[in-house]
N, C-alpha and C. Protein backbone atom coordinates (compact mmCIF):
# COMPACT_ATOMS: atom_id res chain seq x y z
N UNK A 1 30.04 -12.56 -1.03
CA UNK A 1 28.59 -12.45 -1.03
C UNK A 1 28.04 -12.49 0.40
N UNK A 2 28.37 -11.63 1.56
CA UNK A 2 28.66 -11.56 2.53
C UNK A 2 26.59 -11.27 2.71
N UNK A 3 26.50 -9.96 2.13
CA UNK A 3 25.10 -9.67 1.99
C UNK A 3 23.93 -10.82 1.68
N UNK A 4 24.43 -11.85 0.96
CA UNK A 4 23.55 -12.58 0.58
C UNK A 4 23.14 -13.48 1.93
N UNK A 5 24.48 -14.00 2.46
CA UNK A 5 24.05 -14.21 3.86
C UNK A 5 22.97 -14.10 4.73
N UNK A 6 23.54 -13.06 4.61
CA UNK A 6 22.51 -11.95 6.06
C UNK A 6 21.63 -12.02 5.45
N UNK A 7 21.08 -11.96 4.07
CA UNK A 7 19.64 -11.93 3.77
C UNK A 7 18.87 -13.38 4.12
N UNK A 8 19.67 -13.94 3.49
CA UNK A 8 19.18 -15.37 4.05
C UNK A 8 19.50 -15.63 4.95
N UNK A 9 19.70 -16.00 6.04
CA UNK A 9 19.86 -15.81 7.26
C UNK A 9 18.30 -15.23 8.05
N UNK A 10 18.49 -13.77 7.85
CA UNK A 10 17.37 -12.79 8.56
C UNK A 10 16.31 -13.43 7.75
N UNK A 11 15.89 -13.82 6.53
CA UNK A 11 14.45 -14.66 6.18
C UNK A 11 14.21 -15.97 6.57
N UNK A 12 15.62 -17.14 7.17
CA UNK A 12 15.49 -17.90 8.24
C UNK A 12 14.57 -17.61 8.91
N UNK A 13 15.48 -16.62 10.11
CA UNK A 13 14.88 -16.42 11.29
C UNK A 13 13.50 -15.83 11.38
N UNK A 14 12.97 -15.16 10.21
CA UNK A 14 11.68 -14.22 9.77
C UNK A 14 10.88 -15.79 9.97
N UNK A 15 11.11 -16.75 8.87
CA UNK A 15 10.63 -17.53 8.57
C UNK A 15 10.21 -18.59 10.09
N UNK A 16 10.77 -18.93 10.67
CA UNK A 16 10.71 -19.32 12.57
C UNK A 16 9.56 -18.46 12.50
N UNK A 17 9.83 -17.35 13.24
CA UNK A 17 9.31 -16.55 13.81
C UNK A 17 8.06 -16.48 13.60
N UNK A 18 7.53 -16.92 12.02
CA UNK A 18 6.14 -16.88 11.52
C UNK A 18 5.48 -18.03 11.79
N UNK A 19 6.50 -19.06 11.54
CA UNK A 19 6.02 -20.72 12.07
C UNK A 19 5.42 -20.21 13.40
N UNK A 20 6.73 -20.11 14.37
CA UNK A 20 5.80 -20.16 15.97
C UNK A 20 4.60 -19.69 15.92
N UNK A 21 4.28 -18.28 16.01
CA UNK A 21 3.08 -18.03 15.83
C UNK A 21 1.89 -18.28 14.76
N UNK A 22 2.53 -19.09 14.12
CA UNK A 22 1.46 -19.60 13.50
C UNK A 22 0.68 -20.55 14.22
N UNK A 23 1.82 -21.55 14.97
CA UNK A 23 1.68 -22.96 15.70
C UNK A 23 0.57 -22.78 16.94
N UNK A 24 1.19 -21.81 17.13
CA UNK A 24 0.74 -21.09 18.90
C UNK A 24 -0.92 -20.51 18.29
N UNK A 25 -1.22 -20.29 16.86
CA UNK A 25 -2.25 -19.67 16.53
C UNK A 25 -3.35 -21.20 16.49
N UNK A 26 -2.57 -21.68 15.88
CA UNK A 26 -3.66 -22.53 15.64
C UNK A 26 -3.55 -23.54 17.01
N UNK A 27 -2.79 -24.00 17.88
CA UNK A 27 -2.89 -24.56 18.82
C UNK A 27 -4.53 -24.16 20.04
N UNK A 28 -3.96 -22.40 19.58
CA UNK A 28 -5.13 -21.99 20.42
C UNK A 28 -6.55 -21.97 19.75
N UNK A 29 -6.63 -22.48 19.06
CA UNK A 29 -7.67 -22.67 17.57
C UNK A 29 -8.26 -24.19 18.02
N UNK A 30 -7.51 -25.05 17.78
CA UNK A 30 -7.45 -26.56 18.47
C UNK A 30 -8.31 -26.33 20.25
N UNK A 31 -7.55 -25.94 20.83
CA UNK A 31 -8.03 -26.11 22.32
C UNK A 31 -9.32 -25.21 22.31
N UNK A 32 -9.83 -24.34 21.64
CA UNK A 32 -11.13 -23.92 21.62
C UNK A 32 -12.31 -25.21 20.94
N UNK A 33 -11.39 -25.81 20.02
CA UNK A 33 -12.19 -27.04 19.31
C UNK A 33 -12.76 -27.79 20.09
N UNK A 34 -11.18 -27.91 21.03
CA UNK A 34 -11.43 -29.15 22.18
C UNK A 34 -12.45 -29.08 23.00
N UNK A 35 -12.50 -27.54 23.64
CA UNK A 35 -13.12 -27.23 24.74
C UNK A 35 -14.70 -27.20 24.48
N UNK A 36 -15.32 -27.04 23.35
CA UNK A 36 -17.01 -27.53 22.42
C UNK A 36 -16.83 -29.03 21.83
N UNK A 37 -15.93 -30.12 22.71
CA UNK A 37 -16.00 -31.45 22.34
C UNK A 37 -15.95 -31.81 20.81
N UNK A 38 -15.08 -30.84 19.82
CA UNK A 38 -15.34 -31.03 18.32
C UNK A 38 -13.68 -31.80 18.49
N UNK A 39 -13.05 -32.13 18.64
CA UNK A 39 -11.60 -32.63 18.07
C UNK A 39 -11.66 -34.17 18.64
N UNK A 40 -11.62 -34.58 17.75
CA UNK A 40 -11.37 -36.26 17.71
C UNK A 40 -10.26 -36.56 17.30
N UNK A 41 -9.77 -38.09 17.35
CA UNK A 41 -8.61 -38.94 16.73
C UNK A 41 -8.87 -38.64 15.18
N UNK A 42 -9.87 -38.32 14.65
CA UNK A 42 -10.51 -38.29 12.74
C UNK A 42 -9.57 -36.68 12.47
N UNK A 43 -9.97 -35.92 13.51
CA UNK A 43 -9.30 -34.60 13.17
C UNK A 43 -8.25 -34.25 13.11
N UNK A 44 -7.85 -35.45 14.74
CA UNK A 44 -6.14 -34.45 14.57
C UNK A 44 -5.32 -35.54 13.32
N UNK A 45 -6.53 -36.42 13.15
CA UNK A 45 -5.48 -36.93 11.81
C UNK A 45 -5.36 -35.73 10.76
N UNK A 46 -6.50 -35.66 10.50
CA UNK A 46 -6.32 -34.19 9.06
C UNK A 46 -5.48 -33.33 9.64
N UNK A 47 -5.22 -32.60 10.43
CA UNK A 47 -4.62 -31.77 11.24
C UNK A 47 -3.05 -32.59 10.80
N UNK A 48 -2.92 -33.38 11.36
CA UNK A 48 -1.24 -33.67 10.95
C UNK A 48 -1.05 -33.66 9.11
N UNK A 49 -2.11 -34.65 8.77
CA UNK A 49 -2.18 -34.71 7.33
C UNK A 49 -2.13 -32.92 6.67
N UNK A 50 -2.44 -32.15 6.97
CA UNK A 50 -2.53 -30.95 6.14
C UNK A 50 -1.44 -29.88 6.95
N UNK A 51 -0.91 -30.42 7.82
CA UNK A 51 0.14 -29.86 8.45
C UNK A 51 1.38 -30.47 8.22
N UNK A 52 1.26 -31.36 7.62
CA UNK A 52 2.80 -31.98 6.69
C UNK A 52 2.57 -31.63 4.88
N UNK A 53 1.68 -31.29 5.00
CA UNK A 53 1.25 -31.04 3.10
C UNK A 53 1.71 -29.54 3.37
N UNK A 54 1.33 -28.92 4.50
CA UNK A 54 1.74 -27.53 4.36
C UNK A 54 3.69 -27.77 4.56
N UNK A 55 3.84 -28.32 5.70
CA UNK A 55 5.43 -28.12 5.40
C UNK A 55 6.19 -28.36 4.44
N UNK A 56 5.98 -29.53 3.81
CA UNK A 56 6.45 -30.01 2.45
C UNK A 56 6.01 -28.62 1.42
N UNK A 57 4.60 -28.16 1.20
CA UNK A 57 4.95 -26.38 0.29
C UNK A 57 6.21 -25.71 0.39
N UNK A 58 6.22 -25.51 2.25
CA UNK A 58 7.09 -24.23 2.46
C UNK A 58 8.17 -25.08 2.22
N UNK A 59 8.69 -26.27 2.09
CA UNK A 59 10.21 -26.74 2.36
C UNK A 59 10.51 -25.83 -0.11
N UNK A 60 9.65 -26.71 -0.24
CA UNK A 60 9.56 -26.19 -1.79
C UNK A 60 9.41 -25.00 -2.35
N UNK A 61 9.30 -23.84 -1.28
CA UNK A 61 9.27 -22.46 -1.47
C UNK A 61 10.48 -22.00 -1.23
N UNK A 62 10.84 -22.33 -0.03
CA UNK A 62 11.99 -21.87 0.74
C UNK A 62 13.38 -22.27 -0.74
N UNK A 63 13.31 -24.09 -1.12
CA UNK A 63 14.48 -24.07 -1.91
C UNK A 63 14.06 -23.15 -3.27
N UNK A 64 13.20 -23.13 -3.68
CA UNK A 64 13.32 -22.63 -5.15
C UNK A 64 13.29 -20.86 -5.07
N UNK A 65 12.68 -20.40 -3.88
CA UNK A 65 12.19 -18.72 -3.75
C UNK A 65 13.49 -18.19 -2.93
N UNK A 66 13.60 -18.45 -1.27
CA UNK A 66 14.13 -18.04 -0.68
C UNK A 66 15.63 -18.16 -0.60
N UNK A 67 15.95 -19.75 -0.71
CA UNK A 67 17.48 -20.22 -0.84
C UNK A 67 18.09 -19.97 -2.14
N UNK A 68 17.53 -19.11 -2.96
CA UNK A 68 18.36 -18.99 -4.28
C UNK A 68 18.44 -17.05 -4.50
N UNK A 69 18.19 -16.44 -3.32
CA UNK A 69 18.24 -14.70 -3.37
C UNK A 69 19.47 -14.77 -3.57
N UNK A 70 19.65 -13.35 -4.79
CA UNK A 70 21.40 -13.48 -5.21
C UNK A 70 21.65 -14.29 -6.38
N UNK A 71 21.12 -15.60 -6.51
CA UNK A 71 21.96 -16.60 -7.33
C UNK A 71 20.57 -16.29 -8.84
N UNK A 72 19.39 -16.08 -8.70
CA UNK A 72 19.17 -16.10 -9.69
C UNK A 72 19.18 -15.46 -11.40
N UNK A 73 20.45 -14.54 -11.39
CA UNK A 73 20.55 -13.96 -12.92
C UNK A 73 21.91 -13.88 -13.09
N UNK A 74 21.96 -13.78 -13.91
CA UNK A 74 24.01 -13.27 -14.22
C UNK A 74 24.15 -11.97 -14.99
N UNK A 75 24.70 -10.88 -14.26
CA UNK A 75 24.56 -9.51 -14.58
C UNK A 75 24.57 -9.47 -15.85
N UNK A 76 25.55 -10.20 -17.01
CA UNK A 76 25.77 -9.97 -18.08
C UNK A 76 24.53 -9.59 -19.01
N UNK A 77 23.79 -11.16 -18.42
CA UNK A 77 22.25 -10.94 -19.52
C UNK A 77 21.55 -9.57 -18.67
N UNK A 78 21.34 -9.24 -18.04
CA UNK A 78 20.08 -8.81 -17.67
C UNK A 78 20.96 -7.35 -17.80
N UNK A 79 22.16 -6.56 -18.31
CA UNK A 79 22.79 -5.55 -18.69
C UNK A 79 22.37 -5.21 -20.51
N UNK A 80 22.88 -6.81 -20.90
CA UNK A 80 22.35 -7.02 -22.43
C UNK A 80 21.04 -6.81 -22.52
N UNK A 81 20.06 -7.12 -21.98
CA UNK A 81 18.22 -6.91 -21.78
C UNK A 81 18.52 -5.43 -22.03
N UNK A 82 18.78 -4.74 -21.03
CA UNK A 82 18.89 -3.17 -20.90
C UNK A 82 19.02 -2.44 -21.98
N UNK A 83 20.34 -2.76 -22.33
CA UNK A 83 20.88 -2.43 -23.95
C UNK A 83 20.52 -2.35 -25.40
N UNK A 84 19.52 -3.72 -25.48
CA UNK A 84 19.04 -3.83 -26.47
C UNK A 84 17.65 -3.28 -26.96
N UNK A 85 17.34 -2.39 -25.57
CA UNK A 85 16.26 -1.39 -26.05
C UNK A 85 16.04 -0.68 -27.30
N UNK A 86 15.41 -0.01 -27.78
CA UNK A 86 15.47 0.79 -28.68
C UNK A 86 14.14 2.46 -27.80
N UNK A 87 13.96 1.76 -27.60
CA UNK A 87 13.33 3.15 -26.99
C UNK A 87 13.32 3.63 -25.34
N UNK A 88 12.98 4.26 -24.62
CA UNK A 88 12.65 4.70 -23.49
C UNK A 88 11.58 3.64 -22.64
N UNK A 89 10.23 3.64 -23.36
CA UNK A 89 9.62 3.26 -23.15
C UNK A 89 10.00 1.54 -22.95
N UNK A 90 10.47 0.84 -23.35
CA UNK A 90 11.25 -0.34 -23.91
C UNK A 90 12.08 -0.71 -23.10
N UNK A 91 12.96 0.42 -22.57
CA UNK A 91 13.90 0.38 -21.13
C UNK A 91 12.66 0.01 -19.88
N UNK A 92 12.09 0.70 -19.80
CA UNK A 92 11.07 1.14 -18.41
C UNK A 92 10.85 -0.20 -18.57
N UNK A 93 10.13 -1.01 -19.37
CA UNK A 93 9.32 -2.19 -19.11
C UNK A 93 10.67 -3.34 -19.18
N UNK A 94 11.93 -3.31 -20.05
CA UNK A 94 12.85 -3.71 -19.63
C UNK A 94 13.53 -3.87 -18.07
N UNK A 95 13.30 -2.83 -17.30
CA UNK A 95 13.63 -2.33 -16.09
C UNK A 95 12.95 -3.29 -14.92
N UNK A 96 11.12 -2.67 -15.39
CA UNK A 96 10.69 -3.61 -14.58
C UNK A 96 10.17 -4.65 -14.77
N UNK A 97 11.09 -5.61 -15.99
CA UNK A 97 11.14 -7.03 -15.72
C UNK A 97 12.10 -7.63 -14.98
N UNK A 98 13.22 -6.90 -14.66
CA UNK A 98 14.44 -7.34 -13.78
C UNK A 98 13.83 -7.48 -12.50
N UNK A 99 14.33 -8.90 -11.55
CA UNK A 99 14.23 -8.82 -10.28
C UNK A 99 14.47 -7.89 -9.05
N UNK A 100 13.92 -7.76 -8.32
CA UNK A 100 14.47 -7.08 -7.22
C UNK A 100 15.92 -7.02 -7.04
N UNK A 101 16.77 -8.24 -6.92
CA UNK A 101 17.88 -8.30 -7.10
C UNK A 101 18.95 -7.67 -8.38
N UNK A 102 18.12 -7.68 -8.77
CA UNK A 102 18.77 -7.68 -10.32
C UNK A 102 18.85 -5.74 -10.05
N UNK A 103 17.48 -5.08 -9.78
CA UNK A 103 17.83 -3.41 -9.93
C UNK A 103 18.45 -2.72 -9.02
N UNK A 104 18.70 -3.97 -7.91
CA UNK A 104 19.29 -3.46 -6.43
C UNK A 104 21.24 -3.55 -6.90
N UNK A 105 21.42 -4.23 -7.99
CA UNK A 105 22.66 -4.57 -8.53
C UNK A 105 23.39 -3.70 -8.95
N UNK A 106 24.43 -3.26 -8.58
CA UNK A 106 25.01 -1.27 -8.58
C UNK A 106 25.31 -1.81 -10.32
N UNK A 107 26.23 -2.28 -10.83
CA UNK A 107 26.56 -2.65 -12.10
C UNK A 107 25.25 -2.85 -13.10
N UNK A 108 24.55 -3.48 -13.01
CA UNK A 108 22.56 -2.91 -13.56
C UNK A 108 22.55 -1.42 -13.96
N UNK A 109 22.39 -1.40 -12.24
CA UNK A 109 21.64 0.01 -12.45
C UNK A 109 22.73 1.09 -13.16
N UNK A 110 24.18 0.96 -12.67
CA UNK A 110 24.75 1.97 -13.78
C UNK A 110 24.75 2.07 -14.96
N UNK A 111 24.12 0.75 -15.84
CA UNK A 111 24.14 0.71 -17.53
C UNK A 111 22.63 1.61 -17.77
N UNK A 112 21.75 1.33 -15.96
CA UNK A 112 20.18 1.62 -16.96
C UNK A 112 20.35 2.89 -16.53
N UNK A 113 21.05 3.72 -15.90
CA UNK A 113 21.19 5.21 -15.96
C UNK A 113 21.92 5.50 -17.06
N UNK A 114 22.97 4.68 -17.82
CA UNK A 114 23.55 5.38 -18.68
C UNK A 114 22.62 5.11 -20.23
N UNK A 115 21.97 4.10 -20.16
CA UNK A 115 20.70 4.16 -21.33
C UNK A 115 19.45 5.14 -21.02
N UNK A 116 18.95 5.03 -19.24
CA UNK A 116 18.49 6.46 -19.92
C UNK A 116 18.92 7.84 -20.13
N UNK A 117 20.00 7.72 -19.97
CA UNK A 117 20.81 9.47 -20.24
C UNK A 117 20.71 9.25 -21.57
N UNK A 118 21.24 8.41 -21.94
CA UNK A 118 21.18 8.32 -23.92
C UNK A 118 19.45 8.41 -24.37
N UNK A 119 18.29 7.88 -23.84
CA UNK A 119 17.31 8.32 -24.69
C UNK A 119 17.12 9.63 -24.48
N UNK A 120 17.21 10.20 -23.49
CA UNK A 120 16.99 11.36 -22.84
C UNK A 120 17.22 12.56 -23.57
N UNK A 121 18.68 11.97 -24.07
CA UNK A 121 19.20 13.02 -25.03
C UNK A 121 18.60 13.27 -26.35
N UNK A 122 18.06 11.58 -26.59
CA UNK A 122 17.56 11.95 -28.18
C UNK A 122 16.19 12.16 -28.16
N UNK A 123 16.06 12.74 -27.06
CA UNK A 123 14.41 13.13 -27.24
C UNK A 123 14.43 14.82 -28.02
């Protein structure tokens, strides 16, 4: 699962990359505060307070969204989903209930080309 890596990995580093400039955004956000005498000891308390409520989100995004790309389906079911269509129409919305992962999955997608060659035919 060499790919899965690199994906996670490169949404790591995505993920940095958005922090800094976020930091650097609002830092320069802060020192404009400062500079019209609005930032007190009251503020940069909220400021830490809603800047640890925000990290604690992303720590809870990252494990349940980002650290689980790859791991969330097991081809079997989501081949069986496919299968148990009965119509065309039924596939399509079958189709796009599968994850990103799931239609990017060569073994997927070869059952949902070979179900729609079969409605195809019985049209």
């Amino acid at each position: 699962m060499e790919k899965d890596k690199l994906i996670k990995d490169a949404q790591f580093r995505k993920g940095l990359s958005i922090a800094f400039f976020n930091a650097t955004n609002n830092a320069t956000q802060i020192i404009e505060l400062e500079k019209k005498g609005l930032v007190g000891e009251k503020l940069k308390e909220e400021i830490v307070s809603w800047r640890n409520w925000l990290l604690e989100e992303h720590k809870n995004y990252y494990a349940t969204v980002i650290a689980n790309i790859g791991q969330n389906y097991k081809a079997e079911d989501s081949i069986k989903k496919l299968q148990n269509t009965k119509t065309l129409e039924e596939l399509n919305i079958a189709w796009l209930s599968l994850s990103e992962d799931e239609r990017r999955d060569g073994e997927i997608r070869k059952v949902a080309g070979q179900e729609r060659k079969k409605y195809n035919e019985e049209i």
